[in-house]
C-alpha atoms as a PDB file:
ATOM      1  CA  UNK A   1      -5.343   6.122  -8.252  1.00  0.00           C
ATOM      2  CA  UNK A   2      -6.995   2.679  -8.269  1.00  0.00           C
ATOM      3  CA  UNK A   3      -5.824  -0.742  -8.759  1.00  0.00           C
ATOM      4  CA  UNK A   4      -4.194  -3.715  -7.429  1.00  0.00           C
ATOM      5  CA  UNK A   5      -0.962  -4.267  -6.113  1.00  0.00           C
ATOM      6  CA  UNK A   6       0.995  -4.450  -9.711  1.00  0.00           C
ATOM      7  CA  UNK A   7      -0.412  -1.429 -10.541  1.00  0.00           C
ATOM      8  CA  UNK A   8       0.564   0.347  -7.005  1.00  0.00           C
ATOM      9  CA  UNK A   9       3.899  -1.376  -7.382  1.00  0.00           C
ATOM     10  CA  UNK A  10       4.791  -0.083 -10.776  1.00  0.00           C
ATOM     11  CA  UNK A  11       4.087   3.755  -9.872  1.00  0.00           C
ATOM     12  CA  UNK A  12       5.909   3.474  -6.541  1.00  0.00           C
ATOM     13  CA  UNK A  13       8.958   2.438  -9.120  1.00  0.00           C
ATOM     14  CA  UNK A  14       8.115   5.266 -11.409  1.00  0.00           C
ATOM     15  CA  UNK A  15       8.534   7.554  -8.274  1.00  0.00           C
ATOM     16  CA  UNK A  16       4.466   8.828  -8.983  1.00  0.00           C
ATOM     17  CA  UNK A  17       3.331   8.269  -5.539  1.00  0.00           C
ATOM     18  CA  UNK A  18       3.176  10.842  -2.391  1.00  0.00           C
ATOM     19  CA  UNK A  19       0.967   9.077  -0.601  1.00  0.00           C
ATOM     20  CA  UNK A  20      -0.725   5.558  -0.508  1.00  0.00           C
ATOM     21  CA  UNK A  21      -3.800   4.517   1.611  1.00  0.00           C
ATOM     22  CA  UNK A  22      -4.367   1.107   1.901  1.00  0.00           C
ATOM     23  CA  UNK A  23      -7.973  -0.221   3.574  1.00  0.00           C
ATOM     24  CA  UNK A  24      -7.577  -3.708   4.767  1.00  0.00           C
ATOM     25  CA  UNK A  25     -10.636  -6.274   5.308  1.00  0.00           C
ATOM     26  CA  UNK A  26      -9.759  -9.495   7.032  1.00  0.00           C
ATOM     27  CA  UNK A  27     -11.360 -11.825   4.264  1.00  0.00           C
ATOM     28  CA  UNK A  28      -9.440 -14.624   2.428  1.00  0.00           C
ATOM     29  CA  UNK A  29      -9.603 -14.617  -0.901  1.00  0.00           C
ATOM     30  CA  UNK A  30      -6.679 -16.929  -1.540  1.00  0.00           C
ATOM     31  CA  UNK A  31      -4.035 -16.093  -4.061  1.00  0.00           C
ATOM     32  CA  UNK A  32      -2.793 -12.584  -4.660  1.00  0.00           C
ATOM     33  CA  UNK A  33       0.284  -9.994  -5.065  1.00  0.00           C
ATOM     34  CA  UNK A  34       2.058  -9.153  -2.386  1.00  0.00           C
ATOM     35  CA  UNK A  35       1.499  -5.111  -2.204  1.00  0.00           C
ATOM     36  CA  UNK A  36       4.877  -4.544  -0.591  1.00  0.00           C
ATOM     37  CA  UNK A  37       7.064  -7.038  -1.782  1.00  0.00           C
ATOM     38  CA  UNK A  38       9.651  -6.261  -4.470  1.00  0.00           C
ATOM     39  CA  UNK A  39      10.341  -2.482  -3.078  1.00  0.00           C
ATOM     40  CA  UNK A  40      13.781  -1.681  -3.030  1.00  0.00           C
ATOM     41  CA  UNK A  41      15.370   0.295  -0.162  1.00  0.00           C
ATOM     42  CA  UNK A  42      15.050   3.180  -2.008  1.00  0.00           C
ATOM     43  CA  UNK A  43      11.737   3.418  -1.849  1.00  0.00           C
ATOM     44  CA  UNK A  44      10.574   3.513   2.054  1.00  0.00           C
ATOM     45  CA  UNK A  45       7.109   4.211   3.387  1.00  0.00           C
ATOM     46  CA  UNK A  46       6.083   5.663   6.609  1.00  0.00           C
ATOM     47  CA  UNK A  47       3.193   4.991   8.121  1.00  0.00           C
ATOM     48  CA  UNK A  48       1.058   8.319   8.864  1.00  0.00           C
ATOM     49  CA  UNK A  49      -2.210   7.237  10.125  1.00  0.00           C
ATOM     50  CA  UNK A  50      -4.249   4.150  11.368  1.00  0.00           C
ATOM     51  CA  UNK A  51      -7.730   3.784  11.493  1.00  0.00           C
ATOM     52  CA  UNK A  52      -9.402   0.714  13.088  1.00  0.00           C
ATOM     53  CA  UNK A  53     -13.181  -0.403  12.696  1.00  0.00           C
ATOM     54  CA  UNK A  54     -14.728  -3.534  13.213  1.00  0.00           C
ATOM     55  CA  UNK A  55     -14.469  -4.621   9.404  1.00  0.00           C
ATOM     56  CA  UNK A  56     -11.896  -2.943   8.353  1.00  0.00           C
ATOM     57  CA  UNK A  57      -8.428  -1.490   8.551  1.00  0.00           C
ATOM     58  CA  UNK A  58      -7.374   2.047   7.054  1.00  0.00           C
ATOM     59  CA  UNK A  59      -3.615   2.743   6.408  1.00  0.00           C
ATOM     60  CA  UNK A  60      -1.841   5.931   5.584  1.00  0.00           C
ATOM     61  CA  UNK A  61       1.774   5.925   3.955  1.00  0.00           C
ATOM     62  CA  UNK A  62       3.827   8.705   3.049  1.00  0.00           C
ATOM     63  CA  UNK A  63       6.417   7.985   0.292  1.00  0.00           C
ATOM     64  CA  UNK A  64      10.109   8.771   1.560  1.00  0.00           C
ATOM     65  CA  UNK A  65      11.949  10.273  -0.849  1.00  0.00           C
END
């Protein structure tokens, strides 16, 4: 699934995730949706695997449910 943050928001709500990987690049693009804000505490994420390079950042979360 791709998209922005709304989008990864609205199937986190809908329960349609597993699994989220999120690649971070340190470049400011001013302003934006906050991927993780909103989530209730129902819906927790655990982070399963980091990756760093020099440009970029690669996240693994598995959904808790």
């Amino acid at each position: 699934m791709g998209g922005g943050a709304s989008a990864v928001q609205q199937y986190l709500q809908a329960g349609l995730l597993d699994e989220l990987q999120v690649n971070v690049a340190p470049v400011l693009l001013g302003n934006g949706t906050r991927l993780f804000e909103g989530l209730g505490a129902e819906q927790a994420l655990e982070i399963t695997r980091v990756v760093e390079a020099p440009a970029v950042t690669y996240l693994r979360y598995r959904v808790v449910k």
